[in-house]
Protein backbone atom coordinates (compact mmCIF):
# COMPACT_ATOMS: atom_id res chain seq x y z
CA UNK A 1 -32.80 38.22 -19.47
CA UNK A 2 -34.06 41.53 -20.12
CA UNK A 3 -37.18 41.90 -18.16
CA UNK A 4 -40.44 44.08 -20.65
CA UNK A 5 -40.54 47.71 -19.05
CA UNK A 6 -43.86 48.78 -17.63
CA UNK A 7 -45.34 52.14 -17.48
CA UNK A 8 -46.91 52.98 -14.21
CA UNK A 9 -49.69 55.39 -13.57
CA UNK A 10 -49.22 58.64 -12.82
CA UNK A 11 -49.35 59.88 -9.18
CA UNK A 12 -52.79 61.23 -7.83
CA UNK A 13 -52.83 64.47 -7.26
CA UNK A 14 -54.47 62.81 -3.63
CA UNK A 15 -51.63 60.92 -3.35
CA UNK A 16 -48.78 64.16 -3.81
CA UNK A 17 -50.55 65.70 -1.40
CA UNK A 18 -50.74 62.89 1.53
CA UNK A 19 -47.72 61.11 0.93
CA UNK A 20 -44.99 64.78 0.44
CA UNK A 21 -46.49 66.82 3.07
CA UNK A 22 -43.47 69.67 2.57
CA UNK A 23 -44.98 69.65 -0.99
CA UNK A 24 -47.97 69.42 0.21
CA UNK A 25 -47.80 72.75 1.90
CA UNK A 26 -46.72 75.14 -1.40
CA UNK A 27 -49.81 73.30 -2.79
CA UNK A 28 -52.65 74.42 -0.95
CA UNK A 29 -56.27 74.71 -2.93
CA UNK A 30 -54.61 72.55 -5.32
CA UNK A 31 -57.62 70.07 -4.86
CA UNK A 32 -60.29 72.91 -5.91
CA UNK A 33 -58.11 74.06 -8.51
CA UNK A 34 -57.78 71.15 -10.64
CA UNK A 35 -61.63 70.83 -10.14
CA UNK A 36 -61.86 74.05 -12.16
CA UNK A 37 -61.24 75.07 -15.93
CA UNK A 38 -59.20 78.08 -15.04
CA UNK A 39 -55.39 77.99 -16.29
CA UNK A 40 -52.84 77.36 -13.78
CA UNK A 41 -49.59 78.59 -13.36
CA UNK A 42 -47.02 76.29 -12.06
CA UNK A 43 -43.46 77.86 -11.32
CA UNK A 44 -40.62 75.87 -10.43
CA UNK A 45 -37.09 74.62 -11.06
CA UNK A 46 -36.37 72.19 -14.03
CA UNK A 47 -37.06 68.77 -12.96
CA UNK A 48 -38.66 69.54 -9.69
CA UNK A 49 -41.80 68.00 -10.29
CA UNK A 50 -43.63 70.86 -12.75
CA UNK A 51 -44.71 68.10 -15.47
CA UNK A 52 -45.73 65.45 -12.49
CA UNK A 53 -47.77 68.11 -11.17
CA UNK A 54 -48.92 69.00 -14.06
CA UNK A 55 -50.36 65.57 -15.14
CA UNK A 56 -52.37 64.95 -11.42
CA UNK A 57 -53.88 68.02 -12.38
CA UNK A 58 -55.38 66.87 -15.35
CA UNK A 59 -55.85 63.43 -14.14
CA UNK A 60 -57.81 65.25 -10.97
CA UNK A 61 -60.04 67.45 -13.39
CA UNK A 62 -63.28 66.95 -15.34
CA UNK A 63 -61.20 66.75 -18.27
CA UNK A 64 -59.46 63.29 -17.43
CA UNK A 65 -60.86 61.33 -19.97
CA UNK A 66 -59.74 63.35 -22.63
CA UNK A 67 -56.44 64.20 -24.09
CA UNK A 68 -53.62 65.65 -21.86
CA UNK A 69 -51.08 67.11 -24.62
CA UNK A 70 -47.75 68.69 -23.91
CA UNK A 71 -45.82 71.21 -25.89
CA UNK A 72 -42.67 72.93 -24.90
CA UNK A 73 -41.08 75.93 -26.88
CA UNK A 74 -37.89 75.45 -25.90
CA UNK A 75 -37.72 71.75 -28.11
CA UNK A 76 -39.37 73.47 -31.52
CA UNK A 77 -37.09 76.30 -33.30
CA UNK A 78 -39.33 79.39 -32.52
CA UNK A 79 -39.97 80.23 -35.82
CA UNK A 80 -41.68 76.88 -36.75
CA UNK A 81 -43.65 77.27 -32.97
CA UNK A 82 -46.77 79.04 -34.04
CA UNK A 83 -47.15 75.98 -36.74
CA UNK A 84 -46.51 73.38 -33.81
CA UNK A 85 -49.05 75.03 -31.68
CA UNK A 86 -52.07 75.66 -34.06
CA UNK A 87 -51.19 73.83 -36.98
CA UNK A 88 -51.90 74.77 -40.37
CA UNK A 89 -53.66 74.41 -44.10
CA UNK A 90 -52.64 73.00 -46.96
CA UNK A 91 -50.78 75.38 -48.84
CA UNK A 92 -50.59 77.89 -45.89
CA UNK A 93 -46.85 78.32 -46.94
CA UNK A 94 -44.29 76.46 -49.33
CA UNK A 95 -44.13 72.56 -48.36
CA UNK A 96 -47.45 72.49 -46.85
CA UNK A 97 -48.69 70.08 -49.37
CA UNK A 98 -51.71 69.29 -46.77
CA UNK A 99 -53.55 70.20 -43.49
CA UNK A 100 -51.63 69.36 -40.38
CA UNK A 101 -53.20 69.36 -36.85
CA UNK A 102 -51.71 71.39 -34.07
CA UNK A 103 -51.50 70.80 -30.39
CA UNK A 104 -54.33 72.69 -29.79
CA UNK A 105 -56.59 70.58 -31.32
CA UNK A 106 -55.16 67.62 -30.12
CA UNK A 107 -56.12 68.43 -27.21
CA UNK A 108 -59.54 69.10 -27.89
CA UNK A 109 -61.97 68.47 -24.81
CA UNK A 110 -59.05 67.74 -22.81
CA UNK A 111 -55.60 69.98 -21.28
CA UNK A 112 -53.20 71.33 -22.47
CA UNK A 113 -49.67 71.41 -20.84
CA UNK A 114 -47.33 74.40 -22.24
CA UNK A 115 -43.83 73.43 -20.86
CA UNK A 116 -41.00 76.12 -20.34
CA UNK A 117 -43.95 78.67 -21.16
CA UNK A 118 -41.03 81.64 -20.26
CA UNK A 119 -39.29 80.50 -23.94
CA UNK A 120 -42.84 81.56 -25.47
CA UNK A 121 -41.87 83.18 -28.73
CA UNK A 122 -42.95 87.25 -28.32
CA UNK A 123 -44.51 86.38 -31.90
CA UNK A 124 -46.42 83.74 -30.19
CA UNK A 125 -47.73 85.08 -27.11
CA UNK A 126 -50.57 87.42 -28.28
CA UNK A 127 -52.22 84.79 -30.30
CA UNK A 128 -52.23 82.06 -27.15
CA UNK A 129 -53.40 85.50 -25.23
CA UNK A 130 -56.76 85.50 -27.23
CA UNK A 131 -56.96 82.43 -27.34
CA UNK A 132 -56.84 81.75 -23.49
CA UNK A 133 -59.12 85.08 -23.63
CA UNK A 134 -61.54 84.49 -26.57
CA UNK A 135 -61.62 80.17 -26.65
CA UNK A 136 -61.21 80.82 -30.64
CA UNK A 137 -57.33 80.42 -32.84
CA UNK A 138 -56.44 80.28 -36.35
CA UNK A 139 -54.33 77.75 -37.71
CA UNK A 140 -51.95 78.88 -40.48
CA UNK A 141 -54.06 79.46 -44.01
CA UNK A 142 -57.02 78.65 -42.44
CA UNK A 143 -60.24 80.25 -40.65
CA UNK A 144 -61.23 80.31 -37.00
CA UNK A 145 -62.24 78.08 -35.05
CA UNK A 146 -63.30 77.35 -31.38
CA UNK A 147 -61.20 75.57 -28.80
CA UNK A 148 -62.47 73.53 -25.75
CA UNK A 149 -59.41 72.88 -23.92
CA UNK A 150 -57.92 73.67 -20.46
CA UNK A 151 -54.11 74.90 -19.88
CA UNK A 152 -51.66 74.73 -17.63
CA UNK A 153 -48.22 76.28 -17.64
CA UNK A 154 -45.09 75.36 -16.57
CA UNK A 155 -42.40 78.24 -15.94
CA UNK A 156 -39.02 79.04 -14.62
CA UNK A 157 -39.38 81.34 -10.88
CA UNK A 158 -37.98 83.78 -12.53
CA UNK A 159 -40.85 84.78 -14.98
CA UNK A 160 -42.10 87.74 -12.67
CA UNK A 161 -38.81 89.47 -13.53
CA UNK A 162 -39.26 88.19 -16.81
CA UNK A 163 -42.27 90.45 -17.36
CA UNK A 164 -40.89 93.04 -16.02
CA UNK A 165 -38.26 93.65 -18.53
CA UNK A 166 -40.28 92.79 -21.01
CA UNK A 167 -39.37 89.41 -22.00
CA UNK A 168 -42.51 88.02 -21.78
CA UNK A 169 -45.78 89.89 -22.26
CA UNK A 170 -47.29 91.14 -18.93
CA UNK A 171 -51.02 90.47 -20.07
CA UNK A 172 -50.42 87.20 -21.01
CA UNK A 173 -48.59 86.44 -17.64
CA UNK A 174 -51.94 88.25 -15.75
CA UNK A 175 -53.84 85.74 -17.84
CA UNK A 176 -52.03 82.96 -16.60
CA UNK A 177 -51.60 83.61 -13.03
CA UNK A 178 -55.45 83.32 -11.98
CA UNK A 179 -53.85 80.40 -9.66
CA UNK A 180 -50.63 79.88 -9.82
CA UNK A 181 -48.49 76.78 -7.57
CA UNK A 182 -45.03 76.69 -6.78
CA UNK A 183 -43.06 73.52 -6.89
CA UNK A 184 -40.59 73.77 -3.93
CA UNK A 185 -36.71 72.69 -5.15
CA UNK A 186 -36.09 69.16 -3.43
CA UNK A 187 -33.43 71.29 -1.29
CA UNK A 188 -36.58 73.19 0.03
CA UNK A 189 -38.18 70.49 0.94
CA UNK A 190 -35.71 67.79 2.40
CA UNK A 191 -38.51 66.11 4.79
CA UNK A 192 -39.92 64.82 1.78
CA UNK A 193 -37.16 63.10 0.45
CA UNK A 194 -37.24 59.69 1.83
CA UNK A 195 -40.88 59.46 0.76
CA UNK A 196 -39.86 60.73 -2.87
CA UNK A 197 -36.70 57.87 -2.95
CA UNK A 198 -39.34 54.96 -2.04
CA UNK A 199 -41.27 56.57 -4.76
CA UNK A 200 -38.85 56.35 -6.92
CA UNK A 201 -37.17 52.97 -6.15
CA UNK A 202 -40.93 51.65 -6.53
CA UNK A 203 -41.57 52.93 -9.99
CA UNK A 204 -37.31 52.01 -11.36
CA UNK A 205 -38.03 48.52 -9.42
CA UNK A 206 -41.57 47.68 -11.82
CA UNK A 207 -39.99 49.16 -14.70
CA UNK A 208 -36.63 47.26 -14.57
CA UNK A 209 -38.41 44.27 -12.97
CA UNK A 210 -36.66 43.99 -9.47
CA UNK A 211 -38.15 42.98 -6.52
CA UNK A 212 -38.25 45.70 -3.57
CA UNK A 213 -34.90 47.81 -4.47
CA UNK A 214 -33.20 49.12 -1.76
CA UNK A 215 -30.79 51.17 -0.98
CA UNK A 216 -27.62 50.63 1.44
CA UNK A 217 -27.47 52.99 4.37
CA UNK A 218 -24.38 54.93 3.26
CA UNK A 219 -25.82 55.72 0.04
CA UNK A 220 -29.33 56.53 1.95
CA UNK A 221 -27.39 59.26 3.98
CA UNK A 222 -25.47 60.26 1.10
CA UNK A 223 -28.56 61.10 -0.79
CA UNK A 224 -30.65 62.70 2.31
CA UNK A 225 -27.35 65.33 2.29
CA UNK A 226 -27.39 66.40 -1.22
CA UNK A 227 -28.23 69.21 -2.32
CA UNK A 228 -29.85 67.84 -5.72
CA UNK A 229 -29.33 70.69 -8.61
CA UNK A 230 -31.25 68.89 -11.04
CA UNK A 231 -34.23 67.95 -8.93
CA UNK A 232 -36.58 64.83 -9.20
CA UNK A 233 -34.97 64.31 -12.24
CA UNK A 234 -31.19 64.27 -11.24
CA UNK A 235 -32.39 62.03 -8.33
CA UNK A 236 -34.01 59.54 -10.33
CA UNK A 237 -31.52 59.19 -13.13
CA UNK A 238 -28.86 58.78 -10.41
CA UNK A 239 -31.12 56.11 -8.80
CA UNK A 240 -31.97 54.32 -12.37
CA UNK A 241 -27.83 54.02 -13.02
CA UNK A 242 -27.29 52.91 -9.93
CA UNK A 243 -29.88 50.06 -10.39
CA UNK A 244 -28.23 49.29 -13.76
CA UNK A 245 -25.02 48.88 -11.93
CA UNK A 246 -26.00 46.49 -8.84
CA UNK A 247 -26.58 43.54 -11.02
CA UNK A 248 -28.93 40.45 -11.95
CA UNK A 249 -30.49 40.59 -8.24
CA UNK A 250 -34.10 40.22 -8.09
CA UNK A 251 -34.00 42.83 -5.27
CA UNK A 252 -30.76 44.57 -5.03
CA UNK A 253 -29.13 46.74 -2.56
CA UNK A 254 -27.63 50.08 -4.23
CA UNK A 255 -24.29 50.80 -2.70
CA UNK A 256 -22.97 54.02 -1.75
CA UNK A 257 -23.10 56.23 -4.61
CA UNK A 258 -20.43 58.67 -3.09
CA UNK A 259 -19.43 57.57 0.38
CA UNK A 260 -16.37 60.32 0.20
CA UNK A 261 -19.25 62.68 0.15
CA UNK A 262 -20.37 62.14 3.88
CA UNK A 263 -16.47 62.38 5.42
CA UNK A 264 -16.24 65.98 4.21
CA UNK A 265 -15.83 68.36 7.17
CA UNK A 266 -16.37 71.61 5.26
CA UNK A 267 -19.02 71.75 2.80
CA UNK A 268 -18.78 73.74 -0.48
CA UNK A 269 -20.81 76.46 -2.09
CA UNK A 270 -23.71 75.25 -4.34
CA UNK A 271 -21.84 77.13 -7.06
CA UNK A 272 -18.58 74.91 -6.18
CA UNK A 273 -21.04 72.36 -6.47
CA UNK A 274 -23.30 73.03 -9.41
CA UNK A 275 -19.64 73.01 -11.43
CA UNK A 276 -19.02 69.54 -9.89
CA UNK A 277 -21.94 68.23 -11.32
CA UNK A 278 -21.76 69.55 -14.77
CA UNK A 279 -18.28 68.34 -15.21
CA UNK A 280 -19.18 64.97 -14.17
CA UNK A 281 -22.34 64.67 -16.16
CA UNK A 282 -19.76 66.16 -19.33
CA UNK A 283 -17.58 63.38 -18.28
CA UNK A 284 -20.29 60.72 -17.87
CA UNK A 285 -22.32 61.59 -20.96
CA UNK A 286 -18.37 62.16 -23.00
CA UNK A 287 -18.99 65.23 -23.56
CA UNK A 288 -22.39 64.90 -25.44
CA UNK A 289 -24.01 68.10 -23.62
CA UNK A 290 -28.09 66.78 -24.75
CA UNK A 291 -27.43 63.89 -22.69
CA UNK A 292 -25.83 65.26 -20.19
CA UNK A 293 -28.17 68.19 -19.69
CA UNK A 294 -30.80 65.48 -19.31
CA UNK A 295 -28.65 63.60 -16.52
CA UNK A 296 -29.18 67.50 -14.94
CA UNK A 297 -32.39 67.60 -15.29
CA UNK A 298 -32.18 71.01 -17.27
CA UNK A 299 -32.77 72.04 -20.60
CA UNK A 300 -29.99 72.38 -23.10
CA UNK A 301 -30.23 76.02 -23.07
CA UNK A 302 -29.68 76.20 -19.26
CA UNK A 303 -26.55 73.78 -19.82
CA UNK A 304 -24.84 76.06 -22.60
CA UNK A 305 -25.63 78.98 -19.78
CA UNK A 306 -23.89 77.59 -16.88
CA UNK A 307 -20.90 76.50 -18.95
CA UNK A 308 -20.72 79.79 -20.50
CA UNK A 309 -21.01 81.47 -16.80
CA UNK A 310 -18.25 79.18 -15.19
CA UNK A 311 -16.12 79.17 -18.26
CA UNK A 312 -16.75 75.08 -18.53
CA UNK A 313 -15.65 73.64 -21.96
C-alpha cells in the first residue's frame, strides 16, 4: 500500500540556527537580515542548503505572507530569460498572441529567489540592476511599472572571480552583496551532520509514511566519513533510495550503504572521488546525465563540466 506523500514545512530560519550550530556560525546577523528588505547574497555549493536558506529567509521576513517565487537561469535558454523574468505584452514579438506575467510580478509584495544568479544572462543583468536600484521594470511591449518585491540570490563561491573577469557585471554584484551568507559545504561542517541525517530521516520518514527511520550503525559511520560532493542533496537522495530499498517496515533500519567504504586504510583524493561518484550516478541513472546530475546534486551544466574535465563518457 502506497502510503499519500506529505509536504512538510520548511525549516525556521530559528530552527537552522539552534539545531546546526557549525551552520550556525557562517550565519551570523542572519536573524536581522531577514528582518530587513535589503537583497541578500547567499554563496555556496550546489545542494548545500542555498534554496533551504533561502526559503527561512523569506519565511523569517515581513514578507511571509506573500509570494516566495523562484527563478533560476540556468533551467530557461538565456535568450527566452528576460521574457521569464518580466514577462511580456501581447504582441511584444511573433507568438505573443497575449499578455503573460513574469516572475517579477508574481512575486509582487512578496520575495523573490534568483537561483544560480552567476548564469545571469550579460543581456539580463543591467535591467535586474535598475530594477534592484530604481523598484521600476518593463515587461516586453509594454510600459513601466513599479515592483514591491524583495530578492535574494543564490550563487556559486566563485562569483567574486566571476566579476573580475568580467563574467558577470561588477555593479550588479556590489548591488547584491549589501549582506551576503555563505553556506558552508557539508565537508566544512561535519559536526552538523548527525543533526542534518535526523533531519532528514524525519522529513523521508512523513513523506514515505514510516515510523521513526533509522539507520544501522555501519551505515551511520559510513555516512559521518564521507566526504558528500553533492551536498544536502546527494545526502538525502542517498537516504530516500535507501528507504525505498529496506522494505514494507513501518520503521526500518537502513543497512550499510557502503560498508567496504570504512575498511579502507588509505583514503583517496576528492578528485579520485568526485570521478567515483559520477560514474556511479551514470551507472545508476543508465546513463541519463539529467537524472543523474540531480542524484549529484549539481546542475546539468556542472555535470557536462566534470565529465569533460576527467574525460568521463
Amino acid at each position: 500500500m502506497t502510503a499519500a506523500l506529505v509536504t512538510p514545512p520548511p525549516l525556521s530560519l530559528s530552527r537552522l540556527l539552534r539545531d546546526f550550530p557549525a551552520l550556525a556560525e557562517s550565519l551570523r546577523g542572519a536573524e536581522r537580515a531577514a528582518a530587513t528588505d535589503a537583497p541578500v547574497l547567499i554563496l555556496g555549493e550546489p545542494g548545500s542548503g542555498r534554496s533551504t536558506l533561502a526559503r527561512a529567509f523569506h519565511a523569517a521576513s515581513p514578507r511571509a505572507a506573500g509570494p516566495l517565487v523562484e527563478v533560476d537561469p540556468g533551467a530557461v535558454p538565456s535568450t527566452l530569460f528576460e521574457s521569464e523574468l518580466f514577462g511580456y505584452r501581447a504582441g511584444a514579438f511573433t507568438g505573443a498572441q497575449q499578455a503573460v506575467e513574469g516572475r517579477v510580478a508574481r512575486a509582487e509584495g512578496g520575495t523573490l529567489v534568483l537561483d544560480h544568479v552567476e548564469e545571469l544572462p550579460l543581456a539580463v543583468q543591467p535591467k535586474l540592476l535598475r530594477l534592484l536600484a530604481e523598484r521600476r521594470y518593463a515587461p516586453l511591449g509594454g510600459t513601466e511599472v513599479a515592483a514591491d518585491v524583495r530578492f535574494l540570490a543564490l550563487g556559486a563561491e566563485d562569483l567574486p572571480r566571476r566579476v573580475a573577469r568580467k563574467a558577470f557585471r561588477a555593479d550588479l554584484f556590489y548591488r547584491l552583496e549589501v549582506l551576503v551568507f555563505r553556506v558552508p559545504p557539508l565537508r566544512e561542517r561535519r559536526a552538523d551532520l548527525p543533526a542534518v541525517l535526523d533531519a532528514l530521516l524525519a522529513d523521508l520518514g512523513e513523506r514515505f509514511g514510516r515510523r521513526d527511520p533509522r539507520l544501522a550503525p555501519t551505515a551511520l559511520a559510513w555516512m559521518l566519513e564521507h566526504p558528500w560532493p553533492g551536498n544536502l542533496r546527494q545526502l538525502r537522495n542517498v537516504l530516500e533510495r535507501a528507504l525505498i530499498l529496506a522494505g514494507d517496515d513501518a520503521s526500518p533500519e537502513i543497512a550499510p550503504l557502503q560498508p567496504a567504504r570504512l575498511d579502507e586504510e588509505r583514503p583517496c583524493s576528492l578528485r579520485d572521488l568526485e570521478i567515483e561518484e559520477i560514474r556511479k550516478a551514470l551507472a545508476y541513472t543508465r546513463g541519463h546525465r539529467g537524472h543523474a546530475a540531480d542524484l549529484l546534486g549539481i546542475s546539468r551544466k556542472a555535470l557536462w563540466e566534470k565529465r569533460k574535465r576527467y574525460g568521463l563518457r
